[in-house]
Every structure is written in C-alpha cells, then in structure tokens.
Protein backbone atom coordinates (compact mmCIF):
# COMPACT_ATOMS: atom_id res chain seq x y z
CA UNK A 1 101.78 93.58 95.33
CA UNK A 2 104.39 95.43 97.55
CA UNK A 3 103.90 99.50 97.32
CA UNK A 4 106.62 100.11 99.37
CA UNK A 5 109.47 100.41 97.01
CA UNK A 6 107.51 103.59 94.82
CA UNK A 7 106.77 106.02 98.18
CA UNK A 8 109.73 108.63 99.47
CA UNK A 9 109.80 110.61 102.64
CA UNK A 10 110.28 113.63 100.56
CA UNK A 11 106.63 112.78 98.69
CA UNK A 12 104.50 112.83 101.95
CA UNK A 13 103.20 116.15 102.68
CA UNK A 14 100.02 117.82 104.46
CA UNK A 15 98.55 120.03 102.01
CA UNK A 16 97.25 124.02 102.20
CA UNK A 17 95.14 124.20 98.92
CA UNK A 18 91.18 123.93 99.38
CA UNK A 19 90.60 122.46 95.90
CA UNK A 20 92.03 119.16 94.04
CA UNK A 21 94.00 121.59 91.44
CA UNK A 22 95.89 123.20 94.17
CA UNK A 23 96.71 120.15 95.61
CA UNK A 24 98.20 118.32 92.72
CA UNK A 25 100.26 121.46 91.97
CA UNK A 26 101.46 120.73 95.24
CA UNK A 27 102.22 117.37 94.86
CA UNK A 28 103.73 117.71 91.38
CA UNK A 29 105.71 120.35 92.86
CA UNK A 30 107.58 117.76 95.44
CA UNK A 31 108.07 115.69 92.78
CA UNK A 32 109.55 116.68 89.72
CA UNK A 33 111.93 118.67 92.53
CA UNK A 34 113.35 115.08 92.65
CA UNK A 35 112.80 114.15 89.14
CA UNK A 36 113.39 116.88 87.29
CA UNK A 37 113.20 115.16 83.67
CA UNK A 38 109.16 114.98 84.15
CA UNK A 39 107.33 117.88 82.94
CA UNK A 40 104.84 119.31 85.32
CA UNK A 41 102.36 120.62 83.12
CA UNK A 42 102.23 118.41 81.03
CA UNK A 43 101.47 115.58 84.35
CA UNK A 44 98.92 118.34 85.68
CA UNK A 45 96.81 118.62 82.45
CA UNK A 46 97.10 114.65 81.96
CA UNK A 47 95.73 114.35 85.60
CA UNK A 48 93.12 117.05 85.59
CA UNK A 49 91.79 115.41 82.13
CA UNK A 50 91.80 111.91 84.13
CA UNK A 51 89.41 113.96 86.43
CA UNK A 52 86.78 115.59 84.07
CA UNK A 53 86.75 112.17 82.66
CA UNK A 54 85.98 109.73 85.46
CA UNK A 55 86.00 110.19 89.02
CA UNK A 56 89.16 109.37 91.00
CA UNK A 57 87.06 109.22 94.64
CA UNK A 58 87.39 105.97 96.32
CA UNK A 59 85.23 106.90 99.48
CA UNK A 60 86.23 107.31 103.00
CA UNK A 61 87.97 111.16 102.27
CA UNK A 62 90.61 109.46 99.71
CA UNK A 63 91.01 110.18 95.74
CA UNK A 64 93.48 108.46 93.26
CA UNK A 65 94.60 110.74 91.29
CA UNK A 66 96.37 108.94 88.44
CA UNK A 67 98.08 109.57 84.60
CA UNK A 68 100.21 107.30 82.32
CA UNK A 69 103.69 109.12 80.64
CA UNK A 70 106.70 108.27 79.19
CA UNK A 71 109.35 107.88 81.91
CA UNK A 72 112.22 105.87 82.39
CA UNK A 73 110.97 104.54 85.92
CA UNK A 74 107.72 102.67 86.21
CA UNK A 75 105.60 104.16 89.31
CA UNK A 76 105.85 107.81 91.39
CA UNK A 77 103.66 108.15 93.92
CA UNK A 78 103.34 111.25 96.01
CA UNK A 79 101.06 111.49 98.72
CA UNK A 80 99.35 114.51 100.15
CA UNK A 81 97.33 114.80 103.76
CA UNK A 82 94.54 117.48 104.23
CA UNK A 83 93.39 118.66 107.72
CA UNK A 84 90.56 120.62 106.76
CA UNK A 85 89.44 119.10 103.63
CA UNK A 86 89.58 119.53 100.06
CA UNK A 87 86.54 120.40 97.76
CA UNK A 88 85.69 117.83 95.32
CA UNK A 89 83.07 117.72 92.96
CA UNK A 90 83.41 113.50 93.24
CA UNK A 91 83.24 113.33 97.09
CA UNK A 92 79.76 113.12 99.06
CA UNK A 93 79.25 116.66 100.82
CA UNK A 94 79.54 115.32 104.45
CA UNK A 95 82.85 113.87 103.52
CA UNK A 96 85.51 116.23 101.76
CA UNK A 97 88.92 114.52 100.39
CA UNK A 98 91.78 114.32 103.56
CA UNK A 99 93.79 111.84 101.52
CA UNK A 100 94.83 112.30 98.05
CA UNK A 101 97.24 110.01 96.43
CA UNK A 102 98.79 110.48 92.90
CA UNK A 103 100.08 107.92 90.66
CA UNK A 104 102.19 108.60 87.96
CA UNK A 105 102.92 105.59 85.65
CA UNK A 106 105.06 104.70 82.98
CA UNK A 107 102.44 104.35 79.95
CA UNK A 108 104.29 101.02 79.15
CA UNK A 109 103.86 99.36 82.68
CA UNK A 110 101.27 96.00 82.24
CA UNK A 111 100.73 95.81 85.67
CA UNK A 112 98.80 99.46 85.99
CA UNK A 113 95.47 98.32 86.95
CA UNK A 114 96.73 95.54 89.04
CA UNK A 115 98.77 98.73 91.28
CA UNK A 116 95.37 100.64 91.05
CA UNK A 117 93.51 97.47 92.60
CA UNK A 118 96.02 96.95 94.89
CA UNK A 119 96.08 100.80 96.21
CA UNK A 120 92.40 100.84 96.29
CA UNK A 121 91.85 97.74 98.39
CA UNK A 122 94.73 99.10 100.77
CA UNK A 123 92.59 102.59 101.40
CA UNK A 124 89.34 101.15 101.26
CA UNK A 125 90.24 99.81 105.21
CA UNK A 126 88.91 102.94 107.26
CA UNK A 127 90.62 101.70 110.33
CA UNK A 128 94.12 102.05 107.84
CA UNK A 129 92.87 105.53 106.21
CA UNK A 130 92.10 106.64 110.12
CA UNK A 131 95.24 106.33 110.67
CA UNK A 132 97.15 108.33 108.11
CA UNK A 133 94.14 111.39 108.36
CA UNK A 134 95.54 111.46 112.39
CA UNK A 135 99.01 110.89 112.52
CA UNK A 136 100.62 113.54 114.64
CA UNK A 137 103.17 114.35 112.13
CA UNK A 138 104.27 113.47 108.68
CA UNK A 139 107.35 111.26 109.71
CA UNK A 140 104.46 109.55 111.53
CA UNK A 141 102.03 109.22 108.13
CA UNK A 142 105.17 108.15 106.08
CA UNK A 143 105.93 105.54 108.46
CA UNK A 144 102.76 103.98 108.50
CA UNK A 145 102.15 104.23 104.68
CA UNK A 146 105.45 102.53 104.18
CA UNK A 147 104.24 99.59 106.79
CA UNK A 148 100.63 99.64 105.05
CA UNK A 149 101.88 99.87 101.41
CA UNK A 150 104.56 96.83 102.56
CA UNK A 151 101.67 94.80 103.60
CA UNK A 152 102.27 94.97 106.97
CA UNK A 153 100.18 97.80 108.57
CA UNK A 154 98.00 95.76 110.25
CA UNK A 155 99.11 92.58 111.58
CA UNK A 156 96.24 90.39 112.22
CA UNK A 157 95.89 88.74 115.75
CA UNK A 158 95.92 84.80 115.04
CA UNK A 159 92.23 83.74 116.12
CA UNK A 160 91.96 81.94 119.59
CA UNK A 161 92.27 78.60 119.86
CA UNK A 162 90.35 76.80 121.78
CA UNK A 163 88.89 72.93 122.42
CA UNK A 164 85.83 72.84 119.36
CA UNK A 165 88.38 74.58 116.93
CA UNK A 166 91.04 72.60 117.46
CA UNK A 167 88.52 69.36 117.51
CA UNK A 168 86.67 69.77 114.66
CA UNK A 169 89.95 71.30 112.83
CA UNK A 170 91.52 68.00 113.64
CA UNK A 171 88.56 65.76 112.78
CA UNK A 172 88.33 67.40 110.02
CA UNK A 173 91.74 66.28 108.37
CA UNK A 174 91.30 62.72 109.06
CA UNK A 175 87.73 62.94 107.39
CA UNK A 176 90.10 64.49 104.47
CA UNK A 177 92.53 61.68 104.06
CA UNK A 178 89.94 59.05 104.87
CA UNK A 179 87.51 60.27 101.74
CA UNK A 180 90.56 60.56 99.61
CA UNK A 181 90.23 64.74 99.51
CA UNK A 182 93.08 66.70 97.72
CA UNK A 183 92.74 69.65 100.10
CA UNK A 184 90.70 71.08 103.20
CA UNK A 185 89.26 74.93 102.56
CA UNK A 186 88.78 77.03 104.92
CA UNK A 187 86.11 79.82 105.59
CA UNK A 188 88.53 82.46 107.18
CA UNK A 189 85.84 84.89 107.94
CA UNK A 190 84.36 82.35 110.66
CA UNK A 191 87.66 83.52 112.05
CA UNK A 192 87.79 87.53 113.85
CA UNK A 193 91.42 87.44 113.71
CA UNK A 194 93.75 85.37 110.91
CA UNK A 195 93.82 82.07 110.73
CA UNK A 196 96.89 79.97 110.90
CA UNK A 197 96.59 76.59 108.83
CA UNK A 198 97.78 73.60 111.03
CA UNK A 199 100.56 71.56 108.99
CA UNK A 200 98.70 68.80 107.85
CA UNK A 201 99.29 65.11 107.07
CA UNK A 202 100.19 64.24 103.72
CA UNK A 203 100.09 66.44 100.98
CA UNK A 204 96.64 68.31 101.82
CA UNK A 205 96.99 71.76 100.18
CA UNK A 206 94.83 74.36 102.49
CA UNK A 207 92.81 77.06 100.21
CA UNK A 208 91.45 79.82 102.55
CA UNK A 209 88.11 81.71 101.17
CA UNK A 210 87.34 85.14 102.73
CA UNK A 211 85.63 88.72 101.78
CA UNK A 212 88.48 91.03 102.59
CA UNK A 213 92.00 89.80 100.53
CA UNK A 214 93.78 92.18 103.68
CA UNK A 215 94.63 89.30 105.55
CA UNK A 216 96.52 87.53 102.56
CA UNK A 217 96.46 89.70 99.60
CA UNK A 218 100.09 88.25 97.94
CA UNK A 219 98.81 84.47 98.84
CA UNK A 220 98.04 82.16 96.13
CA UNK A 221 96.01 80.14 98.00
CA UNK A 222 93.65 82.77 99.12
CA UNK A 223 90.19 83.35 97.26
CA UNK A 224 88.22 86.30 98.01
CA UNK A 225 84.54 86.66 97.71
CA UNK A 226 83.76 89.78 98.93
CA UNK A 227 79.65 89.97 99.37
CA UNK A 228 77.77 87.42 100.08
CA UNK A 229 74.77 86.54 102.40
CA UNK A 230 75.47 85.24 106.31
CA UNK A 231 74.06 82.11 105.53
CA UNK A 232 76.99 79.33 106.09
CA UNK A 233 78.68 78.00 103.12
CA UNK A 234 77.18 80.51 100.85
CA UNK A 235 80.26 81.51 99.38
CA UNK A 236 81.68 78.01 98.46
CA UNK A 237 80.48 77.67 94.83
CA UNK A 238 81.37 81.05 93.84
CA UNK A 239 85.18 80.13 95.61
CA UNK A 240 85.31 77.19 94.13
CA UNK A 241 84.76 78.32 90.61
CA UNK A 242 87.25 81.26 90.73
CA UNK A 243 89.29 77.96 92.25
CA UNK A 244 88.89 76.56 88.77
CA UNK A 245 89.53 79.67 86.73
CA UNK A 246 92.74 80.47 88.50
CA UNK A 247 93.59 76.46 88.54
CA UNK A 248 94.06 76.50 91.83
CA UNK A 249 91.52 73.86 92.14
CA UNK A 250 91.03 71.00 89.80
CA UNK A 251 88.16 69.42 88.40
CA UNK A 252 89.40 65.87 89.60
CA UNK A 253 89.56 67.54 92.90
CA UNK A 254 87.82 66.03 96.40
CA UNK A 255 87.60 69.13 98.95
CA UNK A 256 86.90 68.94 102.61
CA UNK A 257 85.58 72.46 103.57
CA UNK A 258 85.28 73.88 107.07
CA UNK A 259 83.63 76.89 108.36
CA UNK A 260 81.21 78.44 110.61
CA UNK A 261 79.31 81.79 111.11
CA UNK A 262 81.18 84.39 110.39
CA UNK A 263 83.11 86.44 113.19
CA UNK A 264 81.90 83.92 115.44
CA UNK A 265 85.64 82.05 115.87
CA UNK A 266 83.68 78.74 116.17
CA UNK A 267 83.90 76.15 113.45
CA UNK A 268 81.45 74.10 113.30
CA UNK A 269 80.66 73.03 109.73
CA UNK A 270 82.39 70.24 108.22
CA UNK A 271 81.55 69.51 104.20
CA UNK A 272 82.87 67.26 101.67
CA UNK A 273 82.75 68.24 98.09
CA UNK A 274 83.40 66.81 94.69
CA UNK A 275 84.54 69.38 92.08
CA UNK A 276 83.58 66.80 89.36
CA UNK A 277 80.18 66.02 90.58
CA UNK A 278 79.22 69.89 91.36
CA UNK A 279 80.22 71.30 88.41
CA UNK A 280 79.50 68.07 85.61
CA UNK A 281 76.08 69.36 84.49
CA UNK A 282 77.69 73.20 83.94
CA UNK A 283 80.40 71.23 81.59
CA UNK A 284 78.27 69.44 79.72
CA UNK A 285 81.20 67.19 78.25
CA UNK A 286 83.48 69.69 77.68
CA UNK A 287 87.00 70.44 80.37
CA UNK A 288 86.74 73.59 79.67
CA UNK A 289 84.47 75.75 82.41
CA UNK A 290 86.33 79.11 81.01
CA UNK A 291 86.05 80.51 77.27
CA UNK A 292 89.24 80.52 75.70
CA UNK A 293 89.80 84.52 75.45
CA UNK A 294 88.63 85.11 78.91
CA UNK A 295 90.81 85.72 82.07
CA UNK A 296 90.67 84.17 85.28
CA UNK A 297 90.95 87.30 87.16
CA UNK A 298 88.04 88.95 84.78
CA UNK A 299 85.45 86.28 85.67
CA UNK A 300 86.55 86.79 89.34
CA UNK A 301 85.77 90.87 89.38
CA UNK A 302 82.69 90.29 87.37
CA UNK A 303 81.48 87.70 89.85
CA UNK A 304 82.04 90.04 92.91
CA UNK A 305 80.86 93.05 91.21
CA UNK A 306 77.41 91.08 90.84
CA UNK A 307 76.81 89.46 94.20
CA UNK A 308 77.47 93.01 95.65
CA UNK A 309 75.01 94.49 93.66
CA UNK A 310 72.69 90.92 94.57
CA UNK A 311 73.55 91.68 98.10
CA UNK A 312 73.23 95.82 98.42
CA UNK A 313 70.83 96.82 95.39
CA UNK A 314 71.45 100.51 94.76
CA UNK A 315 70.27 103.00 96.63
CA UNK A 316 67.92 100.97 99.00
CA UNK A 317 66.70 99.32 95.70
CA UNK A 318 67.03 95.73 94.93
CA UNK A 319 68.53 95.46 91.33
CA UNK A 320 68.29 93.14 87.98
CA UNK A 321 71.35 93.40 85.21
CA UNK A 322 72.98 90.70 83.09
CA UNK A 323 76.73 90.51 82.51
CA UNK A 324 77.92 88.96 79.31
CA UNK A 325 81.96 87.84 79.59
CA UNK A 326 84.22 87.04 76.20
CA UNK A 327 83.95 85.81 72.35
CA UNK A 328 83.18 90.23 71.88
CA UNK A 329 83.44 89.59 68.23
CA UNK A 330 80.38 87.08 68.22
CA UNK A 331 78.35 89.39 70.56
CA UNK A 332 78.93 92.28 68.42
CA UNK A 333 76.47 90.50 65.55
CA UNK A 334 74.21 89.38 68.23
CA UNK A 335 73.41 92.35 70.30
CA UNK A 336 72.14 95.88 69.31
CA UNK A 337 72.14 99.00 71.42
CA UNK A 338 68.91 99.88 73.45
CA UNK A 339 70.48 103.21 74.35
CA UNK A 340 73.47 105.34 73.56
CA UNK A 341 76.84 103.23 74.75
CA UNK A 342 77.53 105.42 77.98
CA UNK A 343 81.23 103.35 77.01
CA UNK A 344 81.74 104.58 73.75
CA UNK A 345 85.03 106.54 72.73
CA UNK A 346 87.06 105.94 76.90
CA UNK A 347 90.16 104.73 76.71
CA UNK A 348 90.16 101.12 77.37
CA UNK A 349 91.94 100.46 80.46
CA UNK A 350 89.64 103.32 81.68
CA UNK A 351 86.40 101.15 80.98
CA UNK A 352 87.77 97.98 82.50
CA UNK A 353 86.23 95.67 85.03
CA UNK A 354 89.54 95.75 86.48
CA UNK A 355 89.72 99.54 87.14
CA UNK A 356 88.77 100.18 90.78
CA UNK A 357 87.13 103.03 89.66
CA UNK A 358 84.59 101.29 87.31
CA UNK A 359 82.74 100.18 90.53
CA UNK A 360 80.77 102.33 90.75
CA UNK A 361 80.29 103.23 86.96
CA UNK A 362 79.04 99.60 86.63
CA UNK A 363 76.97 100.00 89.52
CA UNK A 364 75.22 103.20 88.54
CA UNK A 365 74.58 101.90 84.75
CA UNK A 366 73.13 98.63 86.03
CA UNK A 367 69.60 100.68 86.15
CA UNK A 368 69.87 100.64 82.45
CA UNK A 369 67.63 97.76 80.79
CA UNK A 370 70.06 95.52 78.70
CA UNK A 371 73.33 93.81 79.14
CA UNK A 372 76.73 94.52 79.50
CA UNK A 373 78.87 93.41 77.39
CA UNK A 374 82.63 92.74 78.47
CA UNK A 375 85.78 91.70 76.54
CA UNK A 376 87.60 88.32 77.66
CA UNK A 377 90.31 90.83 78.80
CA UNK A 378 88.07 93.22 81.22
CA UNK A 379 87.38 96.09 78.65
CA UNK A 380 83.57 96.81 78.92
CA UNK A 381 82.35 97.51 75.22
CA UNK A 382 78.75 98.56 76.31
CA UNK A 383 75.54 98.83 78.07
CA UNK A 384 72.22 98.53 77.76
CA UNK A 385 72.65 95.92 74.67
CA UNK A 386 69.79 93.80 73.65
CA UNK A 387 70.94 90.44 72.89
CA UNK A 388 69.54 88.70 69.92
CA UNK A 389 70.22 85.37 70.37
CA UNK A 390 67.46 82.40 70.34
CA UNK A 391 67.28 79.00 72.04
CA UNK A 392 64.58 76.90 71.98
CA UNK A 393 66.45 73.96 73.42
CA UNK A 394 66.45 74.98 76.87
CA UNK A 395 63.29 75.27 79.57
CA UNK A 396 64.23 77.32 82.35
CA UNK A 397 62.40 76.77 85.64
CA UNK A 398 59.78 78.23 86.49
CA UNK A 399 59.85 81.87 87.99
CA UNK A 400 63.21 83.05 85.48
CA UNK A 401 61.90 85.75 83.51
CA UNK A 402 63.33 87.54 80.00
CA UNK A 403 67.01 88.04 81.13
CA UNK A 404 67.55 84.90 82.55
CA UNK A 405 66.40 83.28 78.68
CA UNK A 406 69.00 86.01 77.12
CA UNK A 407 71.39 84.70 79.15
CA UNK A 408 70.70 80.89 78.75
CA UNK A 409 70.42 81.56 74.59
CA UNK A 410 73.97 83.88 74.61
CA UNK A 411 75.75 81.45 76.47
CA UNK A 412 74.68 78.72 73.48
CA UNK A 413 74.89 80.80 71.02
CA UNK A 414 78.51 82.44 71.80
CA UNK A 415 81.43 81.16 73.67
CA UNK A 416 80.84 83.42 76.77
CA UNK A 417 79.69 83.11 80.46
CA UNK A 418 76.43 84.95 81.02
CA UNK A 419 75.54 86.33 84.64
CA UNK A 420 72.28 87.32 85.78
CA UNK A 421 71.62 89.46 89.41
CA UNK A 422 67.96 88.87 90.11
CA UNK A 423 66.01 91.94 91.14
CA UNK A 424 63.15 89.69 92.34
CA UNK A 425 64.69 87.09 94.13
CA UNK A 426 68.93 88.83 94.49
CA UNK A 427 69.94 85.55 93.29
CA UNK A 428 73.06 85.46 90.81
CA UNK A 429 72.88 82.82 88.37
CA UNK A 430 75.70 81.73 85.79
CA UNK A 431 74.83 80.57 82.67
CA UNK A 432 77.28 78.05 80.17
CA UNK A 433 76.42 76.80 77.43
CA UNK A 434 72.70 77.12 78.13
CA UNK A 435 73.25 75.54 81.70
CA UNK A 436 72.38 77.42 84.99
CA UNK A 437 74.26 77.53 87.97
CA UNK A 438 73.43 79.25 91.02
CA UNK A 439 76.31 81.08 92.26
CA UNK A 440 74.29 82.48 95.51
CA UNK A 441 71.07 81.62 96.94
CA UNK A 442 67.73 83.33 96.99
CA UNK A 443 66.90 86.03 99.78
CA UNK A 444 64.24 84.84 101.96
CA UNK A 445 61.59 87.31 102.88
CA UNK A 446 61.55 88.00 106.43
C-alpha cells in the first residue's frame, strides 16, 4: 500500500512540546491550517480518547496517533519529529517518543486497518526510523518519508551470485519440470540482500516466503512468516497454508522449494512437496481447509501472532494460549467466561487481530487461562473463555494436555480453526475438524 500520496511538506515538523497533548495540538495546528473544514477540537478529543483507550506506542521512540471523522478526503497524515523526547505514559522509560505520526481517517474508509498495518510495518524497521530521528533538517525527513512511505526507502542490494546459487538454483528448475511441479518457492531469508527470481522455463510461478514483507510488501507472490525457529524449512507448512488461504497455492499443486540457512546467501536445500498429500489428513474429505466466514488474511495474523509468542514467550517466560478462529455464533453457546472479557464494550476495529496495536494486547492477555475467541472477520470477542465442547472420537498423542483436547473437540464441534502455542514444548499446533497439524516444530532442549 503506497503512503506517499496522504504526506505534505507542510505536515512534517520537529516538535517543542514535552508531552503527547502538546504535540498533537501542534500537529492539528499544521493541519486544519490547510484544511480548514476539520474541526480541531473535536480531532484532539477523538485522538486523546484513542489514547486513554489503547496505547498508540509501536516501539522504537514512534506512536500512531490515530481517529476516524467525517471528511470528504480519506487519509491526513501529519508527522511530527522530537529531538529531546516526548513523555509518554505508553513508551518504556529508557525510550521517550521522537516520532509521532497522526492519522486522521475518513470513518467510511474500509481499508483503515490495512493503512495502520502498513504504517506500522514501515516504522517498525529501526534502520528506517534512524533515519527520520537524524535527518539534518526537515526537507531532509520529508524526503525520506516520502521515499519510505512510496516503498522505496530502502532499496535492497540483490544477493550475490555466485557458482552453488546459481547451480543448485538451476538444478533446481529442471527437478521442477521433471516432477511435474506447478511452481519453485523460495526461502528469501537464506538470502542477506533481495532475491531476484531467474525467468524460468515454462510456466513455473515463483512464491517467495520470508519474515520481514519490506522486501516485497505490494507482491502477491510474497508470504511472510515472521517468527519462526532457524531450523531449515521450518517455515514451509505455515507458508504453504496461508498459500492456500490466500489461493495462491492450490491443493492440486506440486512445489519445488529451495532454501538454506538464513542470512547465509547459500542455498543448499532442495525439497519437493505435494500440497495434496501434506495437507489430505487435515481435509478429511472436504476442499475446504478455511471455514466459510473466515478471512485469509485473519488466519494469516493469527498464525504469526502465535509462533511469535511460540518463539519469544513473554517476558523470558515460555507461554501456553489457544486461539479459536470463526463460526462466533456457535462458540458463543459453547464457551463461558473464566474471567471478566478484558474485550468487552471496545469498538470493534479497535479489538481486531488486524490492528497493529492489538499485538501486544493479545500478547499480554495470553497469561490468562482460557481461549480466545476471534470472529471470521478479525474482531476478538473474548478471553479467557472455557470451551465446552466434547469429543470422544479423537485420541491425541501422547504428551498433549487439556488445551490441546479443547482445541481438537471445538474444531469438531464448530466450523472454526483452533490453534494451540505449547508452553511445554513452544510447538503451535492447528487443529480442523478434530485433526492436528503441526505448524512449527518442538524446541529441543539444549
């Protein structure tokens, strides 16, 4: 999603005020100078309730400031630069807010929380937020945010070539059209730099997997997986499922998939995989891997939002949660609260899994014994549910404790996907109509 179009020269400023008030007076002051229909108080109360209500921090010295009115464009965005800091109650003491950005939306825009992903990724690159806190001058920081909010701030250096890439890159292909594959994937993160795909024989479509969507963020063919373990290949079921989801992959599908540590620019792997055959015993005769009121792109944020909490814990602590994802009207007669909903009575696009800012709201609540419970279209309804759903058809293996059976029975007993983070083992398990699939694989004690 291109930013560039909604920043102005005018709207870049570096900011005197010590506290967030003061600085979105200031901001609000630049720009309903050049919109003068927009009513500032009435923008400055909307954003300062935004603020008691959820944090607008992203981390690294940047907050979002953000509010939805009636307006006859769709986004403003006005940008503000601190040298010395700003004091914010949201912000970790040892790093005060030098970046503060403010979004004001139309309330009727549908893309909102796509713009709020998209800004968040974009400032959650310190080398990209290092630049803006230290450019010499303002023309300087506009510049850049224009490049940066155009999607081209940082040009990637193409990764170098040399003999075993370009060997095993071009073995590779003809093991592809010899075993009858549809497409080659890629593990882009093997690569330090970008990687270029090769023009291929045939009609071999190239799907490139990585943790950080910088390198191709408007490309359909790009999956990201953000957290996942060094191990190689560990991120090609969870890729290939969002694959499925988005139908950017097929179930008919033969994939030839390359990779190799990561950073390393070496490939080395070479792996051919049917879709059909991985995936048959999670279909269990049905074509359809997604329930029917869920989004692709709401499987996909639950999925990452899991493995990172598989792959960090929280706070130095490993962690165990269950997500449940879709058919909310069924769930609602099989689960009961085991606390107070810390969801109840938010606006929904502020409790949804799509919200950049529910990161860490999901992460902090995944303490809390029970499961979420999340809407086919993102909206968290609650936490700390106890599901109340039985299945005595299924024997787990060995090992899977309480949550993993909740899961296994609500996936049966509900059209949803069920996932489970292990706290024991940081394994995250998807469950289908009472069938498990691994979507990373166990930590090994050192």
């Amino acid at each position: 999603m291109r930013l560039d179009k909604y920043i102005s020269r005018s709207r870049v400023a570096d900011l005197s005020s010590a506290d967030m008030e003061g600085a979105l007076v200031e901001l609000l002051n630049l720009t309903v100078e050049r919109f003068p229909d927009l009513n500032q108080d009435t923008l400055l109360k909307g954003l300062l309730r935004r603020e008691n209500t959820m944090t607008t921090y992203l981390g690294l010295g940047v907050a979002m400031p953000h509010v939805r009115v009636k307006m006859d464009r769709r986004y403003i965005l006005a940008v503000g630069r601190s040298h010395y800091g700003i004091r914010y109650d949201g912000a970790m003491e040892h790093e005060p807010v030098r970046l503060v950005i403010m979004l004001i939306a139309d309330e009727k825009t549908r893309d909102y929380l796509q713009l709020l992903a998209a800004l968040a990724r974009l400032v959650k690159e310190q080398e990209f937020v290092d630049s803006l806190v230290h450019a010499p001058d303002l023309d300087t920081l506009y510049d850049r945010l224009f490049a940066g909010f155009g999607g081209v701030a940082r040009k990637p250096v193409a990764a170098p070539e040399n003999r075993v890439n370009r060997t095993v890159l071009r073995e590779s292909e003809k093991i592809a059209l010899g075993s009858g594959c549809t497409g080659l994937v890629v593990f882009g993160d093997t690569y330090a730099g970008a990687f270029k795909a090769p023009k291929w024989a045939g009609s071999l479509k190239t799907i490139l997997v990585t943790r950080n969507a910088a390198e191709g963020e408007d490309r359909p063919d790009l999956i990201q997986v953000r957290s996942f373990s060094n191990q190689r290949m560990a991120q090609l079921r969870s890729a290939v499922l969002i694959g499925i989801t988005r139908g950017l992959i097929t179930f008919n599908d033969r994939l030839c998939c390359v990779g190799g540590l990561a950073g390393s620019n070496q490939v080395d792997t070479i792996m051919v995989v049917d879709v059909e055959k991985e995936f048959q015993t999670l279909l269990t005769g049905h074509a359809d891997l997604l329930p029917p009121d869920v989004k692709p792109e709401v499987l996909e944020r639950v999925i990452a939002v899991a493995t990172e909490l598989a792959v960090e814990g929280r706070e130095g602590r490993p962690v165990g949660c269950l997500f449940v994802v879709g058919d909310h009207e069924k769930l609602a007669a099989l689960t009961k609260p085991l606390v107070l909903n810390p969801f109840f009575g938010y606006k929904e696009e502020d409790r949804n899994i799509l919200n950049p800012f529910m990161d860490e709201t999901i992460k902090e609540f995944s303490s809390i014994d029970g499961a979420f419970v999340i809407r086919g279209d993102g909206v968290v309804e609650s936490a700390g549910a106890l599901i109340q759903a039985s299945d005595y058809n299924h024997v787990l293996p060995s090992g899977l404790g309480a949550r993993h059976a909740a899961a296994a029975a609500i996936s049966v007993a509900a059209e949803c996907i069920a996932l489970v983070v292990s706290s024991s083992s940081g394994q995250v398990t998807l469950f289908r109509r009472g069938v498990m699939m691994p979507l990373t694989e166990k930590k090994v004690s050192a």
